[in-house]
C-alpha atoms as a PDB file:
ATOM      1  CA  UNK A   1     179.293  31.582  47.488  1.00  0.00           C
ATOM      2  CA  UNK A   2     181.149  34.490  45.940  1.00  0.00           C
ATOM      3  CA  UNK A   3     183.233  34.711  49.135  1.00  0.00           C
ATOM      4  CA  UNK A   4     183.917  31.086  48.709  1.00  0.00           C
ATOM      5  CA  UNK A   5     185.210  30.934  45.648  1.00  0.00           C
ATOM      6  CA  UNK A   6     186.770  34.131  45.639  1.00  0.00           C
ATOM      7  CA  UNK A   7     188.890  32.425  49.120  1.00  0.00           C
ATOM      8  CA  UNK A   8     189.659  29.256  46.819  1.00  0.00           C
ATOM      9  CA  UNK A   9     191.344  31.503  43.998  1.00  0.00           C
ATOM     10  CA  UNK A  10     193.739  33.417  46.299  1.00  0.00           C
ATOM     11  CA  UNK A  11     195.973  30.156  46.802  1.00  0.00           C
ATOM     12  CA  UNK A  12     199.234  30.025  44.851  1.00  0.00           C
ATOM     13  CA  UNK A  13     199.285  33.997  43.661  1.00  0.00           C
ATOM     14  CA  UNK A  14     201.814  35.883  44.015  1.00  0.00           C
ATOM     15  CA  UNK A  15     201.612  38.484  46.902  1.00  0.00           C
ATOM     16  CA  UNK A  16     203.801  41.654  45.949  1.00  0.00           C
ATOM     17  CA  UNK A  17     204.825  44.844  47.873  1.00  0.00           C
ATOM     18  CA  UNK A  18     203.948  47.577  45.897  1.00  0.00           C
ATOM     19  CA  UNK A  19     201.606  48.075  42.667  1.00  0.00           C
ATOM     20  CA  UNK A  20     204.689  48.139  40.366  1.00  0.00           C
ATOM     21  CA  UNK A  21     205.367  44.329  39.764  1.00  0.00           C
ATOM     22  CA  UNK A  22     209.128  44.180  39.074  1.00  0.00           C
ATOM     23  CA  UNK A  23     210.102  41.027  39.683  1.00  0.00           C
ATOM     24  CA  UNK A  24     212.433  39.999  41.822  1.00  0.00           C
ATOM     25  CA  UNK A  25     212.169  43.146  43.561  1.00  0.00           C
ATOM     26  CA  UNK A  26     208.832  43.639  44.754  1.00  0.00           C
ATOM     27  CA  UNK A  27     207.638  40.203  45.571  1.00  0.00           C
ATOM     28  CA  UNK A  28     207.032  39.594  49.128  1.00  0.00           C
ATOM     29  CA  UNK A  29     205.435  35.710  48.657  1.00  0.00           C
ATOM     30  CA  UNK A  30     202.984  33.327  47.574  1.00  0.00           C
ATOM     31  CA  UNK A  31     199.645  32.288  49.521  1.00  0.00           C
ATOM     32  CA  UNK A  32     199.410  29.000  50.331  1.00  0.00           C
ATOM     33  CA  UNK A  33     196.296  29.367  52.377  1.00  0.00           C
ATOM     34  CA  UNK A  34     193.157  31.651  52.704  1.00  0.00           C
ATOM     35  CA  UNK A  35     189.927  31.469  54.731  1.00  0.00           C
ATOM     36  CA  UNK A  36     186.848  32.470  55.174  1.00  0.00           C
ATOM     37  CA  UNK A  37     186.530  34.462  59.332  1.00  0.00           C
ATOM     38  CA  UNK A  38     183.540  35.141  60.655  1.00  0.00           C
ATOM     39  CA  UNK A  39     184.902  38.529  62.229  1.00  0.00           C
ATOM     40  CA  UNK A  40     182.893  41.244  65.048  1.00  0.00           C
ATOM     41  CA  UNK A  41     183.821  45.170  64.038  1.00  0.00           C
ATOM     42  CA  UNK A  42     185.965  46.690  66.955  1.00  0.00           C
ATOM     43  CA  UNK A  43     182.807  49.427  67.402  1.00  0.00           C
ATOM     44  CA  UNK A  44     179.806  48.644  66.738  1.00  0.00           C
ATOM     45  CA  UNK A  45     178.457  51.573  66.313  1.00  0.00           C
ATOM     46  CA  UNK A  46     180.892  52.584  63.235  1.00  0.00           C
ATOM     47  CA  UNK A  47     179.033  52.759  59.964  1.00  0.00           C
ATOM     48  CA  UNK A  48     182.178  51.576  58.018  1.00  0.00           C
ATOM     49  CA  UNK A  49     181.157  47.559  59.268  1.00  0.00           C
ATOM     50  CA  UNK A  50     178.237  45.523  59.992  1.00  0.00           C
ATOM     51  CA  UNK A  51     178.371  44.405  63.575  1.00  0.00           C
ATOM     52  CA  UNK A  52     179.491  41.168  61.782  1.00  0.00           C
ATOM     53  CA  UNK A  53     181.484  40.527  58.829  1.00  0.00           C
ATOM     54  CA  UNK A  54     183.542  38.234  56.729  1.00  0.00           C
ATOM     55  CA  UNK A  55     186.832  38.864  56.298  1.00  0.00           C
ATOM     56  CA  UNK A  56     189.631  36.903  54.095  1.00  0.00           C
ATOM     57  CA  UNK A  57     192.769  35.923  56.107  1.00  0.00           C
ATOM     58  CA  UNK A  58     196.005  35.038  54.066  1.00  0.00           C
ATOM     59  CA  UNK A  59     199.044  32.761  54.930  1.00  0.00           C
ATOM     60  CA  UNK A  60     201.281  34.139  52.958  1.00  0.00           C
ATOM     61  CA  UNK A  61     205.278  32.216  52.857  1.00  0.00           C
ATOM     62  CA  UNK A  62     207.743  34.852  52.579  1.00  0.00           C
ATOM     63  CA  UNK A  63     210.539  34.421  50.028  1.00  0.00           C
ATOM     64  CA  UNK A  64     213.896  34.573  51.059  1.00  0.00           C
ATOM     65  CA  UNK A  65     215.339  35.722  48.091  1.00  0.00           C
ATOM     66  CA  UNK A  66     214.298  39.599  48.555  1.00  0.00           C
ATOM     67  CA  UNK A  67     215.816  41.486  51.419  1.00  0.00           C
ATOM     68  CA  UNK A  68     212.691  44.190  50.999  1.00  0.00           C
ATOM     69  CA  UNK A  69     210.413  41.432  51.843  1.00  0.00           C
ATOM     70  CA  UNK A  70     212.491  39.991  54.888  1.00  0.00           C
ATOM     71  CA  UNK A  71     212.003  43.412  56.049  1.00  0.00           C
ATOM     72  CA  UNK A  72     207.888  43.857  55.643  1.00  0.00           C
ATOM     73  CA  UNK A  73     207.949  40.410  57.392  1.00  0.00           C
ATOM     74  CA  UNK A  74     210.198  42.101  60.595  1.00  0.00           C
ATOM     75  CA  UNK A  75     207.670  44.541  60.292  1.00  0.00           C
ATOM     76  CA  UNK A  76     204.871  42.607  60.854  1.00  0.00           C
ATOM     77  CA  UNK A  77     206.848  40.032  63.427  1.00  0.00           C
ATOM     78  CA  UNK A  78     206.837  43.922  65.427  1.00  0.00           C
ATOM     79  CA  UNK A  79     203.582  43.937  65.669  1.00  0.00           C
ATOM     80  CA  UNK A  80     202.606  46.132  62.451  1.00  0.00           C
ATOM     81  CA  UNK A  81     199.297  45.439  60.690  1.00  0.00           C
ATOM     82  CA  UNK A  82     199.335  45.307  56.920  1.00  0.00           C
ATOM     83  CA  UNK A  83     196.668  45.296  54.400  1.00  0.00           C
ATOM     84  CA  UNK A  84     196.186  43.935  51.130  1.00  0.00           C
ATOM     85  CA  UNK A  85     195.216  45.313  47.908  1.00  0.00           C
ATOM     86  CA  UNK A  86     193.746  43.215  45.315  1.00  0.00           C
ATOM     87  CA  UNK A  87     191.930  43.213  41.875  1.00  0.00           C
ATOM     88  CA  UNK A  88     189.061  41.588  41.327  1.00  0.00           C
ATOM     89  CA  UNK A  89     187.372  40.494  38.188  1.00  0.00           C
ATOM     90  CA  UNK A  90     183.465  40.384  38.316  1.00  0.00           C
ATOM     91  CA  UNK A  91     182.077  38.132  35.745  1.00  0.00           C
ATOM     92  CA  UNK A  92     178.101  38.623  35.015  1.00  0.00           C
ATOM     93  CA  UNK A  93     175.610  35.957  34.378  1.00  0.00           C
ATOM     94  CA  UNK A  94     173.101  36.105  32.713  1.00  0.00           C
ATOM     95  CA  UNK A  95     169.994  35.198  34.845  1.00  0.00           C
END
């Protein structure tokens, strides 16, 4: 459910390049979708995954108005595989 929700927030933010936030500079674009994969780790017997996982997958539209970002997005059109940082806020409730 966490997952879930967590999926439903990510569309319409802002995806940027770097952890300094200078706008225009370092956005890259926005998400306009996210989803919930059902995913198998590469190696099974590697401690860093369950055998199966979930895993959030962004589609992300790239602006055109920063040449930095038109250049990540050649990047990945090469074949490059990129990661994503994000915060999360964790909200407790009391049972």
């Amino acid at each position: 459910e966490a997952l879930g929700d967590m999926a439903r927030g990510f569309t319409g933010l802002t995806i940027f390049l770097n952890h300094a936030y200078k706008v225009p500079g370092d956005i890259f674009g926005q998400v306009v979708r996210c989803a919930l994969v059902e995913r198998r780790a590469p190696d099974h017997d590697h401690e860093a995954f369950p055998p199966d996982f979930l895993d959030l997958d962004l589609a992300i539209r790239v602006t055109n108005h920063n040449p930095a970002a038109d250049q990540v997005y050649g990047m990945v059109k090469d074949g490059f595989q990129l990661g994503v940082s994000v915060g999360v806020l964790v909200h407790l409730h009391p049972c």
